[in-house]
PDB file of N, CA and C in Angstrom:
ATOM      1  N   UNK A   1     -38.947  98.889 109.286  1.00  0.00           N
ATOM      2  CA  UNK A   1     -38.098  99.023 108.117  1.00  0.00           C
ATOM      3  C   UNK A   1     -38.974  99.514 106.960  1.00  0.00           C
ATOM      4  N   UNK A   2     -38.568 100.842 106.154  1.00  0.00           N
ATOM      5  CA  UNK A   2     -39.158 101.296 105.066  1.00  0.00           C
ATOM      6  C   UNK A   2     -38.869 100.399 103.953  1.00  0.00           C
ATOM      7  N   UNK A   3     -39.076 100.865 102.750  1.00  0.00           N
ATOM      8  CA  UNK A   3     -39.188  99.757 101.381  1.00  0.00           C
ATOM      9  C   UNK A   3     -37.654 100.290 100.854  1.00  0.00           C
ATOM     10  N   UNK A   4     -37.217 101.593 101.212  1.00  0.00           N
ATOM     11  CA  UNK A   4     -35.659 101.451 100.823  1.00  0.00           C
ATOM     12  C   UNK A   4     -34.545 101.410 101.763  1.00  0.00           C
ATOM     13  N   UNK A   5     -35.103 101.437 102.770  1.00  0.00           N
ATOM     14  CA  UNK A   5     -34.440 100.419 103.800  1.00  0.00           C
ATOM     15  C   UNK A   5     -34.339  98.585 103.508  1.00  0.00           C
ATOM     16  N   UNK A   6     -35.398  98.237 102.835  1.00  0.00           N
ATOM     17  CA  UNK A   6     -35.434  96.853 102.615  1.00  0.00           C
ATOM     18  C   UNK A   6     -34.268  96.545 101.145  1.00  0.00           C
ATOM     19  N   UNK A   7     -34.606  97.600 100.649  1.00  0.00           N
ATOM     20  CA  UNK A   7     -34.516  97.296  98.990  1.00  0.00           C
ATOM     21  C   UNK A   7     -32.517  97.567  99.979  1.00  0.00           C
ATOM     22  N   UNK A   8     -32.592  98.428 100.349  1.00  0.00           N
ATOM     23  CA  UNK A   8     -30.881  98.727 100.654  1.00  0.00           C
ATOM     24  C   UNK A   8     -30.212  96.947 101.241  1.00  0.00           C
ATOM     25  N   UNK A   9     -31.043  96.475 101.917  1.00  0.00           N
ATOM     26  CA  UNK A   9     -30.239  95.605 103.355  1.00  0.00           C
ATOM     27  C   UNK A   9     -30.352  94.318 101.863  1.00  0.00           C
ATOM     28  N   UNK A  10     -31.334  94.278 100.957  1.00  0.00           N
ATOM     29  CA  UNK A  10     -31.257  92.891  99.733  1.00  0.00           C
ATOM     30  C   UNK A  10     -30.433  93.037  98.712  1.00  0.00           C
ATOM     31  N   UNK A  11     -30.388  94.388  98.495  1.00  0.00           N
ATOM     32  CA  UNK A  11     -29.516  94.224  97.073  1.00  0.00           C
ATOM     33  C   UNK A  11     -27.595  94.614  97.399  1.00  0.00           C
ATOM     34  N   UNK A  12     -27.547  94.302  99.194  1.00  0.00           N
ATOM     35  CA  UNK A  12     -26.315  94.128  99.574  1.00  0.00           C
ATOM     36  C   UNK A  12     -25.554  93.281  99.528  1.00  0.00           C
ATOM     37  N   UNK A  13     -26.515  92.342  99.539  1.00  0.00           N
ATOM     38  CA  UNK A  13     -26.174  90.298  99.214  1.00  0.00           C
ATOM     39  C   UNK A  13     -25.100  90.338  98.112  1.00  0.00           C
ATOM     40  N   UNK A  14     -24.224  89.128  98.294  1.00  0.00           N
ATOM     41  CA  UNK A  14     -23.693  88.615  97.171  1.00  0.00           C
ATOM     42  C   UNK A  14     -24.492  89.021  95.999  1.00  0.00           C
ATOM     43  N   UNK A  15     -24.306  88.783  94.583  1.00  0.00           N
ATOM     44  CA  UNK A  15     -25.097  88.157  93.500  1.00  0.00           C
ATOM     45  C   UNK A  15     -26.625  88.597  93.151  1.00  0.00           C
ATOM     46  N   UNK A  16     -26.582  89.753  94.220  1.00  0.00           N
ATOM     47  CA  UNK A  16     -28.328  89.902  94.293  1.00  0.00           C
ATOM     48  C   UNK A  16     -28.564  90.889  93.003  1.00  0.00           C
ATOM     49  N   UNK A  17     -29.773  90.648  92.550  1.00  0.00           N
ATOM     50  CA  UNK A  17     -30.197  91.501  91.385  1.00  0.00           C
ATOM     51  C   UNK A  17     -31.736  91.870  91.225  1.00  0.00           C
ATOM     52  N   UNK A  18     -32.047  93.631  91.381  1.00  0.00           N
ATOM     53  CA  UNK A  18     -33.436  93.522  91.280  1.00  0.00           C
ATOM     54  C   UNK A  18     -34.097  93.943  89.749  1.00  0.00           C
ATOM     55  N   UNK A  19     -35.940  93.723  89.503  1.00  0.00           N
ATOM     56  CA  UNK A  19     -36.005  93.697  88.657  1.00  0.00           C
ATOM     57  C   UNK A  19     -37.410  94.084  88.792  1.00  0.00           C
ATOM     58  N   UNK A  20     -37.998  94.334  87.738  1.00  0.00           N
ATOM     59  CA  UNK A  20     -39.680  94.271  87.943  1.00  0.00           C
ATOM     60  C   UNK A  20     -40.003  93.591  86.492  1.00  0.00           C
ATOM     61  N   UNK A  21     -40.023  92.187  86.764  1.00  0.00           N
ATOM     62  CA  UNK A  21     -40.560  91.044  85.416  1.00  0.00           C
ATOM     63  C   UNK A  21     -41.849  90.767  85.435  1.00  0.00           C
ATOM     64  N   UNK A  22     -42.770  91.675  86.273  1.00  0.00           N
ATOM     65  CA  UNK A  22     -43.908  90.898  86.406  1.00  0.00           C
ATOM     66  C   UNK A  22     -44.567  92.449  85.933  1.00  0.00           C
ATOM     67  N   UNK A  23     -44.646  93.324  86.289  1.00  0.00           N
ATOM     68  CA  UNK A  23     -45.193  94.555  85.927  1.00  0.00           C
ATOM     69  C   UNK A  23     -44.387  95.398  86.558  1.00  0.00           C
ATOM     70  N   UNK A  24     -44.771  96.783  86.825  1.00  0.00           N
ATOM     71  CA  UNK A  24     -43.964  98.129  87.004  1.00  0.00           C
ATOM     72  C   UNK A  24     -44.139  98.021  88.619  1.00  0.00           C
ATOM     73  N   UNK A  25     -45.013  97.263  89.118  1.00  0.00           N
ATOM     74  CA  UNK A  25     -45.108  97.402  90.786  1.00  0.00           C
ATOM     75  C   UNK A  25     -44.933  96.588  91.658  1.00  0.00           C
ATOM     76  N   UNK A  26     -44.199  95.124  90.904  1.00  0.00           N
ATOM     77  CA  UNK A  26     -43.701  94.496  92.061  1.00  0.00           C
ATOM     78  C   UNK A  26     -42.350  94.317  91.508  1.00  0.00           C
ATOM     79  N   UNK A  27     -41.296  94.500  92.779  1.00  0.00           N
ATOM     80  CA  UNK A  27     -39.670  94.791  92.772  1.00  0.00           C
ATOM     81  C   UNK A  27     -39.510  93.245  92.903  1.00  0.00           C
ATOM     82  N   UNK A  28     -38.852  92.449  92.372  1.00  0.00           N
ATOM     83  CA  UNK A  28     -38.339  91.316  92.559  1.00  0.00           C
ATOM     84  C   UNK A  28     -36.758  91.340  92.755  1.00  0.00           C
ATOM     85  N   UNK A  29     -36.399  90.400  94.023  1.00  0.00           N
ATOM     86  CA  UNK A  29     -35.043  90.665  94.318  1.00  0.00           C
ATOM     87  C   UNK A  29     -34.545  89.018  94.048  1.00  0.00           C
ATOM     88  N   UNK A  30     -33.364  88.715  93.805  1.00  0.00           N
ATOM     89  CA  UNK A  30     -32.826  88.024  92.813  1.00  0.00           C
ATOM     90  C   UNK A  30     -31.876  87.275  93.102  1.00  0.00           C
ATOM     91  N   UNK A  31     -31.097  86.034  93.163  1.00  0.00           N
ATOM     92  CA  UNK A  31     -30.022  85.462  93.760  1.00  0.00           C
ATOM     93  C   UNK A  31     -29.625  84.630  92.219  1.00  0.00           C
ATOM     94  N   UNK A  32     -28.858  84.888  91.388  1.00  0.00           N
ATOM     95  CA  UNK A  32     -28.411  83.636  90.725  1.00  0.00           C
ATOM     96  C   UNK A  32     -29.871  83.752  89.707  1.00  0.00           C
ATOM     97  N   UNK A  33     -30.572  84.650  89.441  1.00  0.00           N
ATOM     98  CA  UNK A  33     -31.549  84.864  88.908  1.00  0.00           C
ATOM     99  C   UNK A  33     -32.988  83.944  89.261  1.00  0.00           C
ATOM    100  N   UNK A  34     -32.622  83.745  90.739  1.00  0.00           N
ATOM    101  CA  UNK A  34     -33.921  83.078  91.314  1.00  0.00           C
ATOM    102  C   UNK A  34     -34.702  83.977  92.258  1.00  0.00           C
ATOM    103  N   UNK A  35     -35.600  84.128  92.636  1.00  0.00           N
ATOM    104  CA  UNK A  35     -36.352  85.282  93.610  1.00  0.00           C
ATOM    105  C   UNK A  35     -36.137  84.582  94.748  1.00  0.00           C
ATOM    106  N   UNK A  36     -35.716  85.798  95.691  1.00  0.00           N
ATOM    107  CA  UNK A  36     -35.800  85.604  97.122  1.00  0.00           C
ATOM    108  C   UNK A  36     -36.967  87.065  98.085  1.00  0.00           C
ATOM    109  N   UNK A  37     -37.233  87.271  97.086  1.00  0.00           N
ATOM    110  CA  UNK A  37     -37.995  88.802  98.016  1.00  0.00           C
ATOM    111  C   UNK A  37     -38.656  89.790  96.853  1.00  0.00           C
ATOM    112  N   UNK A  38     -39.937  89.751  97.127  1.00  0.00           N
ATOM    113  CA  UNK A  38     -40.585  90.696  96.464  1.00  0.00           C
ATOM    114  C   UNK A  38     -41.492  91.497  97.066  1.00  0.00           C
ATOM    115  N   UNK A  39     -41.837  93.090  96.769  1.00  0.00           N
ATOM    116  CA  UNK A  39     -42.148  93.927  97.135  1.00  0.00           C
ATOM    117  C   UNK A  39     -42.806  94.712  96.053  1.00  0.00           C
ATOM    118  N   UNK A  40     -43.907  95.238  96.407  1.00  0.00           N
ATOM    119  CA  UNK A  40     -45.370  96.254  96.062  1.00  0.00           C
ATOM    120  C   UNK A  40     -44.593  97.851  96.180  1.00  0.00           C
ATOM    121  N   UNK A  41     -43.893  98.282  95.113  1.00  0.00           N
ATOM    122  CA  UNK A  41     -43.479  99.652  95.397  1.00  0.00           C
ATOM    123  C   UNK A  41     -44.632 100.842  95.738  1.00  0.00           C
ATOM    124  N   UNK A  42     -45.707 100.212  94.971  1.00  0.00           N
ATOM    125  CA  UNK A  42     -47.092 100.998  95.154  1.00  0.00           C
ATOM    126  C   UNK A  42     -47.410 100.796  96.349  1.00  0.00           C
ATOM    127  N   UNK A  43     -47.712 100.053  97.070  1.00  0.00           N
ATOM    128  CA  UNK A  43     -47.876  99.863  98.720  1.00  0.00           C
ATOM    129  C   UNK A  43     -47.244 100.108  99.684  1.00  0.00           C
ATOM    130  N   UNK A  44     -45.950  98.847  99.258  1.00  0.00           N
ATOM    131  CA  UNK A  44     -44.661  99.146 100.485  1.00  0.00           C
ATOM    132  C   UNK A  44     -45.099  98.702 101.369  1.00  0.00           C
ATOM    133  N   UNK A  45     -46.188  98.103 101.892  1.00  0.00           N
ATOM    134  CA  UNK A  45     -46.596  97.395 103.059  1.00  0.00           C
ATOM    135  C   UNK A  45     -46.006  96.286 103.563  1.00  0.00           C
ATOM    136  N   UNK A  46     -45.727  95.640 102.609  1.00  0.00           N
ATOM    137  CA  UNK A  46     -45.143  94.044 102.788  1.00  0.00           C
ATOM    138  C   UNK A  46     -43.831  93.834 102.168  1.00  0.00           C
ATOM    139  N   UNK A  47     -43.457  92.563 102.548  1.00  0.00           N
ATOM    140  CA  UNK A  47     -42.111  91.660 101.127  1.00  0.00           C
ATOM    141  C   UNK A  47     -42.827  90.378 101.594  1.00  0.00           C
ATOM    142  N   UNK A  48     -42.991  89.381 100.269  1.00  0.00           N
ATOM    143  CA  UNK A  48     -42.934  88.556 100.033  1.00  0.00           C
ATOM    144  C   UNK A  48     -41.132  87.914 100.166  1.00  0.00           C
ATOM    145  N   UNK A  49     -41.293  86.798 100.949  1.00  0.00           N
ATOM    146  CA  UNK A  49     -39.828  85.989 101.719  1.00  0.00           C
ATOM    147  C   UNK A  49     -40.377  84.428 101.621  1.00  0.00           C
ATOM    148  N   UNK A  50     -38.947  83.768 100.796  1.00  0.00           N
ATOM    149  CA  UNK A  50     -39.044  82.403 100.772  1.00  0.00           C
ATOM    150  C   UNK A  50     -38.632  81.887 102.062  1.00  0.00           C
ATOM    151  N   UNK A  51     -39.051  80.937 102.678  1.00  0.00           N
ATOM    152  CA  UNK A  51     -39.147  80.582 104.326  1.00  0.00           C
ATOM    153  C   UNK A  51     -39.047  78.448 104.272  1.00  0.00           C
ATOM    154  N   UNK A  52     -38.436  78.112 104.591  1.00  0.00           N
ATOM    155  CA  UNK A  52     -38.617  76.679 104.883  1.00  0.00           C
ATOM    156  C   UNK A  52     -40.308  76.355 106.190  1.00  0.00           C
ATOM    157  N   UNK A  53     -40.840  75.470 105.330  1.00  0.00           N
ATOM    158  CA  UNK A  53     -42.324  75.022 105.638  1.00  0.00           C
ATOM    159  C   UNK A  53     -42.534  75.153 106.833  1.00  0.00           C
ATOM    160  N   UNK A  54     -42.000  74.023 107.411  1.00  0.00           N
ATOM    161  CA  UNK A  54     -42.367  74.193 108.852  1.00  0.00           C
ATOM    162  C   UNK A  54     -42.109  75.667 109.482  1.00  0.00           C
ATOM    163  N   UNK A  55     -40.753  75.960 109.578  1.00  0.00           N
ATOM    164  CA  UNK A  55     -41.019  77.607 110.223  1.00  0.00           C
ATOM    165  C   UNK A  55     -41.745  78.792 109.731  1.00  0.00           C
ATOM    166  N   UNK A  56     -42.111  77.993 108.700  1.00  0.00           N
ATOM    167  CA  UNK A  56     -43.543  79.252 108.122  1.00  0.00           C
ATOM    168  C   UNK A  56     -44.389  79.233 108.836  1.00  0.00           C
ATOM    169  N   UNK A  57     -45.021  77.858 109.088  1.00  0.00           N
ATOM    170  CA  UNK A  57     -46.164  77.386 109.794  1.00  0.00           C
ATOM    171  C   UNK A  57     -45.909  77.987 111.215  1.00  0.00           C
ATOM    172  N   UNK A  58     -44.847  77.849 111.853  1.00  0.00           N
ATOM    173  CA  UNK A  58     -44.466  78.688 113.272  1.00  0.00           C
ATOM    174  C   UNK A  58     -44.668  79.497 113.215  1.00  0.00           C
ATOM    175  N   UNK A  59     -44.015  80.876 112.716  1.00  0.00           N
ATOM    176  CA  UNK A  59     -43.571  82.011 112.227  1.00  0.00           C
ATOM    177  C   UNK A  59     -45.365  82.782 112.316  1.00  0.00           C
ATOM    178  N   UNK A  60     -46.186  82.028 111.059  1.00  0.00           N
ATOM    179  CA  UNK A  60     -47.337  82.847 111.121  1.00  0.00           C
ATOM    180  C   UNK A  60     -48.023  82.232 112.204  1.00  0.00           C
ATOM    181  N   UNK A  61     -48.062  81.203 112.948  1.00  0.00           N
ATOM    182  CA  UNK A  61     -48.913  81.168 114.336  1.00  0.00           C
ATOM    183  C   UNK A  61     -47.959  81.959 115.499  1.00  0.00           C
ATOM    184  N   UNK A  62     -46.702  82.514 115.314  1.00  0.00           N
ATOM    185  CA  UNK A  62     -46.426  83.585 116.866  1.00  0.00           C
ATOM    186  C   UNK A  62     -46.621  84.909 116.283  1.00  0.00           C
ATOM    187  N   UNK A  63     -46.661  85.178 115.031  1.00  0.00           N
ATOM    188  CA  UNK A  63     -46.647  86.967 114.519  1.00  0.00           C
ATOM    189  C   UNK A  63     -47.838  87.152 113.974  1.00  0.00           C
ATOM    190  N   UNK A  64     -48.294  88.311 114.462  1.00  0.00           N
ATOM    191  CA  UNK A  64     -49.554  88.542 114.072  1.00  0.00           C
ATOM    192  C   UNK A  64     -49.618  89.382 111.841  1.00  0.00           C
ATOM    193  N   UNK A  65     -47.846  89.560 112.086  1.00  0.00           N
ATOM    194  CA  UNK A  65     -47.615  90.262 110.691  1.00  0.00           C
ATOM    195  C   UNK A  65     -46.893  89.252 109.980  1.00  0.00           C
ATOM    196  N   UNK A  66     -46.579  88.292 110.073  1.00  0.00           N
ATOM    197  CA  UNK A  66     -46.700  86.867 109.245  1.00  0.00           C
ATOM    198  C   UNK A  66     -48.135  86.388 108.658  1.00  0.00           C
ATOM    199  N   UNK A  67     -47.884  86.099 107.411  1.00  0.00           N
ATOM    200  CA  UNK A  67     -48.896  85.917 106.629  1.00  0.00           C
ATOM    201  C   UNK A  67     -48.790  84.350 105.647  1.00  0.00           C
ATOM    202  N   UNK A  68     -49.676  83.476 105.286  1.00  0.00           N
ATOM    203  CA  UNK A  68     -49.303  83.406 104.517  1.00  0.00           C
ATOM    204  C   UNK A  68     -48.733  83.861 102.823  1.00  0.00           C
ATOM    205  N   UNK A  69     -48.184  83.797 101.964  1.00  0.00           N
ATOM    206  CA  UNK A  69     -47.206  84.042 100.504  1.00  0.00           C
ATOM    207  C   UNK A  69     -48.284  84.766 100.100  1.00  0.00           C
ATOM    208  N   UNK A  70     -47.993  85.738  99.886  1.00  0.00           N
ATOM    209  CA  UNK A  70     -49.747  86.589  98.887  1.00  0.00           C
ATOM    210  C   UNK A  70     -49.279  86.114  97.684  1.00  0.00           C
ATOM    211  N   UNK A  71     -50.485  85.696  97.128  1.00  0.00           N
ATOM    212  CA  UNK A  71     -49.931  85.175  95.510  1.00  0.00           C
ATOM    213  C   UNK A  71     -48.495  84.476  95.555  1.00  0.00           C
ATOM    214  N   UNK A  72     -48.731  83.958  96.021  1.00  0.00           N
ATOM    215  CA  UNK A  72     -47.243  82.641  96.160  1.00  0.00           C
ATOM    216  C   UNK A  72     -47.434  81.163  96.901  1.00  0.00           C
ATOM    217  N   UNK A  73     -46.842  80.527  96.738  1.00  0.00           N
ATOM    218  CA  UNK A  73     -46.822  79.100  97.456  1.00  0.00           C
ATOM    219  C   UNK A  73     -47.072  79.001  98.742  1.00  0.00           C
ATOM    220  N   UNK A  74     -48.422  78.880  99.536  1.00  0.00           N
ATOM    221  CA  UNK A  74     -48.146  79.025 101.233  1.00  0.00           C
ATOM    222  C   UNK A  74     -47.252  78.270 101.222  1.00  0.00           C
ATOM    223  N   UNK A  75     -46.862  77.318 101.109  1.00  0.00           N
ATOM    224  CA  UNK A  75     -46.128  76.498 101.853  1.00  0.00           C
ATOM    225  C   UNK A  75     -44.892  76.840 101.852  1.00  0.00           C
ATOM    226  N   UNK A  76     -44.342  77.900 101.094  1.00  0.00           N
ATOM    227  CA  UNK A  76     -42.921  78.229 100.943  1.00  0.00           C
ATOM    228  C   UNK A  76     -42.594  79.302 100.700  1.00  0.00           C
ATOM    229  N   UNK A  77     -43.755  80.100 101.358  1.00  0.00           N
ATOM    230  CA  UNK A  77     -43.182  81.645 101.030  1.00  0.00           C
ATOM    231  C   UNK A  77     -44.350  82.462 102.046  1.00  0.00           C
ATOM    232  N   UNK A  78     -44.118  83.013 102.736  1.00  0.00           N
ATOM    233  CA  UNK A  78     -44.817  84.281 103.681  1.00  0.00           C
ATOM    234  C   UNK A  78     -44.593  85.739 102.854  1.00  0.00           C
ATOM    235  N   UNK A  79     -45.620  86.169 103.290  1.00  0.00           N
ATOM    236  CA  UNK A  79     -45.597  87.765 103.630  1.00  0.00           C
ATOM    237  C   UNK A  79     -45.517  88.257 104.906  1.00  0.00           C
ATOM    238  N   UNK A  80     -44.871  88.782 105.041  1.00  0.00           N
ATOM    239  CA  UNK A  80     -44.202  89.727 106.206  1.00  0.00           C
ATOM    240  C   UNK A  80     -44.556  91.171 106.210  1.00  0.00           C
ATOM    241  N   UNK A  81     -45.512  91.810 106.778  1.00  0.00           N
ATOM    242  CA  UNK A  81     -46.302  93.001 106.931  1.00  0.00           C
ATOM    243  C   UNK A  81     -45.001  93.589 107.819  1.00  0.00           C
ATOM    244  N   UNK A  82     -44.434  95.038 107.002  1.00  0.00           N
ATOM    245  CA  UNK A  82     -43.660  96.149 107.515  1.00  0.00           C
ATOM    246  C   UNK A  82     -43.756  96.579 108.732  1.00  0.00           C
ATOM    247  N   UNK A  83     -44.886  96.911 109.217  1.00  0.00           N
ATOM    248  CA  UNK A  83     -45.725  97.995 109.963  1.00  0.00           C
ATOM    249  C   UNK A  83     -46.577  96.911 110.903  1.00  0.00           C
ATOM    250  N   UNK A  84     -45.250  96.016 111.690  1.00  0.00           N
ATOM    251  CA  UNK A  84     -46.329  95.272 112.403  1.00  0.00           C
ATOM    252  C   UNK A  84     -45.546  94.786 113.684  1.00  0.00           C
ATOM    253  N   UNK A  85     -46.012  93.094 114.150  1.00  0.00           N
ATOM    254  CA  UNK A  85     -44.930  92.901 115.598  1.00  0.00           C
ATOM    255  C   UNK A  85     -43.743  92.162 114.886  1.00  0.00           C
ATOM    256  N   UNK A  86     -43.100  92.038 113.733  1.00  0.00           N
ATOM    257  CA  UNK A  86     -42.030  92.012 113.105  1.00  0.00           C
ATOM    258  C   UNK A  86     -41.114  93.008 113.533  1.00  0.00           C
ATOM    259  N   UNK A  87     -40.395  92.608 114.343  1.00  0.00           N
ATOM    260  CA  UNK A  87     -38.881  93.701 114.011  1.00  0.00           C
ATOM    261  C   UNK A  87     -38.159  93.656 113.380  1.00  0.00           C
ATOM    262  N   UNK A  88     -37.181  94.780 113.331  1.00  0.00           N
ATOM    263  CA  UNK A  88     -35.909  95.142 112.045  1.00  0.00           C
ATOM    264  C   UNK A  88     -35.137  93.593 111.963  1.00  0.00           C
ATOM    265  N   UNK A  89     -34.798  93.274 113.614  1.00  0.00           N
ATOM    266  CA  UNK A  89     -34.026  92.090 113.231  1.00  0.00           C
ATOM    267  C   UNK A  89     -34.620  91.168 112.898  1.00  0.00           C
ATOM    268  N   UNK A  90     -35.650  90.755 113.401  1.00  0.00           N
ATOM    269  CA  UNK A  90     -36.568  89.542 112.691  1.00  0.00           C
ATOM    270  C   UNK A  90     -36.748  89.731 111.457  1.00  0.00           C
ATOM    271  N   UNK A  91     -36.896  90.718 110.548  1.00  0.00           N
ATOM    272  CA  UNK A  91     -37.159  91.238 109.009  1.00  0.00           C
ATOM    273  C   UNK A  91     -35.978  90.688 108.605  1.00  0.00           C
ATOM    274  N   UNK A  92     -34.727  91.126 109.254  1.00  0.00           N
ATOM    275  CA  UNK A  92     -33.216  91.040 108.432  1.00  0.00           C
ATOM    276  C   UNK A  92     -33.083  89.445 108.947  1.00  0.00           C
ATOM    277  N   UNK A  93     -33.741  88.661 109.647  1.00  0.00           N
ATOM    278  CA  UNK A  93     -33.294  87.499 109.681  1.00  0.00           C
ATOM    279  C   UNK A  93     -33.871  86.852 108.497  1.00  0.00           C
ATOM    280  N   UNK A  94     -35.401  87.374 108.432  1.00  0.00           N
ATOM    281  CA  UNK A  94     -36.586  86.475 107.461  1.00  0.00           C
ATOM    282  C   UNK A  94     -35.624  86.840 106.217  1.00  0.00           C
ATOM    283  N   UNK A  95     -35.499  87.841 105.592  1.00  0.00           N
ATOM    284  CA  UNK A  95     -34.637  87.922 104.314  1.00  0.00           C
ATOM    285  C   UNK A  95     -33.008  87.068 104.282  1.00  0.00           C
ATOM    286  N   UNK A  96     -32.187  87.007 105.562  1.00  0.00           N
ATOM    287  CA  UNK A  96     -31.162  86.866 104.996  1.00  0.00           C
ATOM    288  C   UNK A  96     -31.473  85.088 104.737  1.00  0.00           C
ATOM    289  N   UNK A  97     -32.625  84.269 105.926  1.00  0.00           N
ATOM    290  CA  UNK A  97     -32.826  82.877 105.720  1.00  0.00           C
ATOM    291  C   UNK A  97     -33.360  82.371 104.410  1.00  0.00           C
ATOM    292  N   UNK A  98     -34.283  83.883 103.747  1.00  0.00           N
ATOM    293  CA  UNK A  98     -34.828  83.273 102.276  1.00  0.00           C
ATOM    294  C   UNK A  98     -33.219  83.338 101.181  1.00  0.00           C
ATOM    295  N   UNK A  99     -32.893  84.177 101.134  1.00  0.00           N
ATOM    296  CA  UNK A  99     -31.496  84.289 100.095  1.00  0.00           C
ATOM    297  C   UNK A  99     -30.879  82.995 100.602  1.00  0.00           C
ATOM    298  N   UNK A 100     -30.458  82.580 101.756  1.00  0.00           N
ATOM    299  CA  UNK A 100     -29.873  81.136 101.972  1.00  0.00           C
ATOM    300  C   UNK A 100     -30.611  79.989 101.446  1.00  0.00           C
ATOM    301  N   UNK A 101     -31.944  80.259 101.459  1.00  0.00           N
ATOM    302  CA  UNK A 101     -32.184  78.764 100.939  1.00  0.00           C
ATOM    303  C   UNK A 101     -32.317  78.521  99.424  1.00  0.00           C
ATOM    304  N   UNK A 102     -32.102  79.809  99.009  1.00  0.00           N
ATOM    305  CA  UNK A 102     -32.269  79.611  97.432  1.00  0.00           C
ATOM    306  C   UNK A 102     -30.560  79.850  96.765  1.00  0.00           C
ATOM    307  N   UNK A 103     -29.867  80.214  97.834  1.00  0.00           N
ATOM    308  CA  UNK A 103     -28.357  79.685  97.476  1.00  0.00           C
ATOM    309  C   UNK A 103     -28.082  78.358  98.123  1.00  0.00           C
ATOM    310  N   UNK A 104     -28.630  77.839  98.858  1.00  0.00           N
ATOM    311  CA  UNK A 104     -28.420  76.374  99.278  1.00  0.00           C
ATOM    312  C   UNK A 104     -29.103  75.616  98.019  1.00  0.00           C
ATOM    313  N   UNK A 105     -30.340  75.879  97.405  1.00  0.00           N
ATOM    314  CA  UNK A 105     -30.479  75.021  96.307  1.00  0.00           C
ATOM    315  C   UNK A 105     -29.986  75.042  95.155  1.00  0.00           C
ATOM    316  N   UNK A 106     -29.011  76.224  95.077  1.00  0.00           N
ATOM    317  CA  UNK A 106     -28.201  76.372  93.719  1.00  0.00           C
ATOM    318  C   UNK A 106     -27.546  74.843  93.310  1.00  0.00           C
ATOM    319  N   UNK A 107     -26.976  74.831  92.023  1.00  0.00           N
ATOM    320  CA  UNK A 107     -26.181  73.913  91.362  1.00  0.00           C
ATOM    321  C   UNK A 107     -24.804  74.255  91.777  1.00  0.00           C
ATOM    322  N   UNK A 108     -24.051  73.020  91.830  1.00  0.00           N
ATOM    323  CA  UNK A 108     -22.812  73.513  91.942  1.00  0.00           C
ATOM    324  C   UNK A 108     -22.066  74.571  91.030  1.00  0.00           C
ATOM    325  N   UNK A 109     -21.997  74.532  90.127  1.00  0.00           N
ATOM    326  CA  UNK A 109     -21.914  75.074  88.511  1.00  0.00           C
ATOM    327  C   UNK A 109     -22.504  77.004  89.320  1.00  0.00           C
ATOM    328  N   UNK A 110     -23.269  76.858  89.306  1.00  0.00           N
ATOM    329  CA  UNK A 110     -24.194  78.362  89.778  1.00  0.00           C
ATOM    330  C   UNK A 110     -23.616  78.918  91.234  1.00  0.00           C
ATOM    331  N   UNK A 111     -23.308  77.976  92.354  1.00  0.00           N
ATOM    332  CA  UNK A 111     -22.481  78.278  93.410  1.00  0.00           C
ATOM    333  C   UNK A 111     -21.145  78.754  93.086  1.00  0.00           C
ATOM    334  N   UNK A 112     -20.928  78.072  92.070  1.00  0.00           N
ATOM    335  CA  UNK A 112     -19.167  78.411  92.097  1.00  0.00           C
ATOM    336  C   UNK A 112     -18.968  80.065  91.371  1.00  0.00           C
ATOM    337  N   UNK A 113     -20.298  79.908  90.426  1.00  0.00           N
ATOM    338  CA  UNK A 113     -20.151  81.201  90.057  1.00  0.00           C
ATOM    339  C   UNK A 113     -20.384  82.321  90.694  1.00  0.00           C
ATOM    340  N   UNK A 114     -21.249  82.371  91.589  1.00  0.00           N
ATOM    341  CA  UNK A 114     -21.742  83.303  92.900  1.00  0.00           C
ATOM    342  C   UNK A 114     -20.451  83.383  93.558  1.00  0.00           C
ATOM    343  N   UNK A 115     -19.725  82.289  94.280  1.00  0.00           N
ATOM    344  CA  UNK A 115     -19.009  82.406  94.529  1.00  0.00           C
ATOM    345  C   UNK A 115     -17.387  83.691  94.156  1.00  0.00           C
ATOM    346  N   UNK A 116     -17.224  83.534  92.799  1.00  0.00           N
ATOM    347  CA  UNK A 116     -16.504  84.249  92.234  1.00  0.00           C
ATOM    348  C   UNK A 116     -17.149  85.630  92.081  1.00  0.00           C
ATOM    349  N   UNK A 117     -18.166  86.357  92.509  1.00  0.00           N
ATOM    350  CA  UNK A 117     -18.683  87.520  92.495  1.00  0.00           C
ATOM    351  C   UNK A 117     -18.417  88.385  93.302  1.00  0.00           C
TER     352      UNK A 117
END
């Protein structure tokens, strides 16, 4: 999967919104204005993906393109190398499980509004 192949399959989501708040070269993708996926437009090598702990810990001991979070929380966020033994569907799973868990921690108040979108 290319970087607008990625950027296409995230900003399809409900509620999703991208942005670059950190500088001009990393794309931050957005749920309810929380990050679920960020990406190096200058590189394009990777996305940063929020991941529940333990299957992180799995995840990077069976894939050799699982990483831990570059500049992020190991414990709750991988990098996922493009150009590796990751496939399309494993990519589109790792993204659609990070957007779920950061709409599973929404407020009700913030769900209902997603909801209506």
């Amino acid at each position: 999967m290319n970087i607008e192949e990625l950027r296409d399959y995230c900003i399809q989501k409900k509620g999703v919104t991208e942005s670059f708040p950190f500088d001009d070269k990393v794309l931050v993708f957005k749920v309810m204005n929380k990050m679920f996926a960020l990406v190096n437009v200058e590189i394009s090598d990777s996305v940063n993906l929020k991941c529940d702990p333990e299957r992180a810990i799995e995840l990077r001991e069976e894939y050799m393109g699982i990483l831990e979070g570059y500049h992020m929380s190991k414990k709750h966020w991988n990098t996922v190398l493009l150009e590796s033994d990751v496939n399309r569907l494993l990519l589109q799973e790792l993204i659609d499980d990070s957007y779920n868990l950061i709409v599973s921690k929404l407020t009700k108040k913030e769900k209902e509004a997603l909801a209506q979108l």
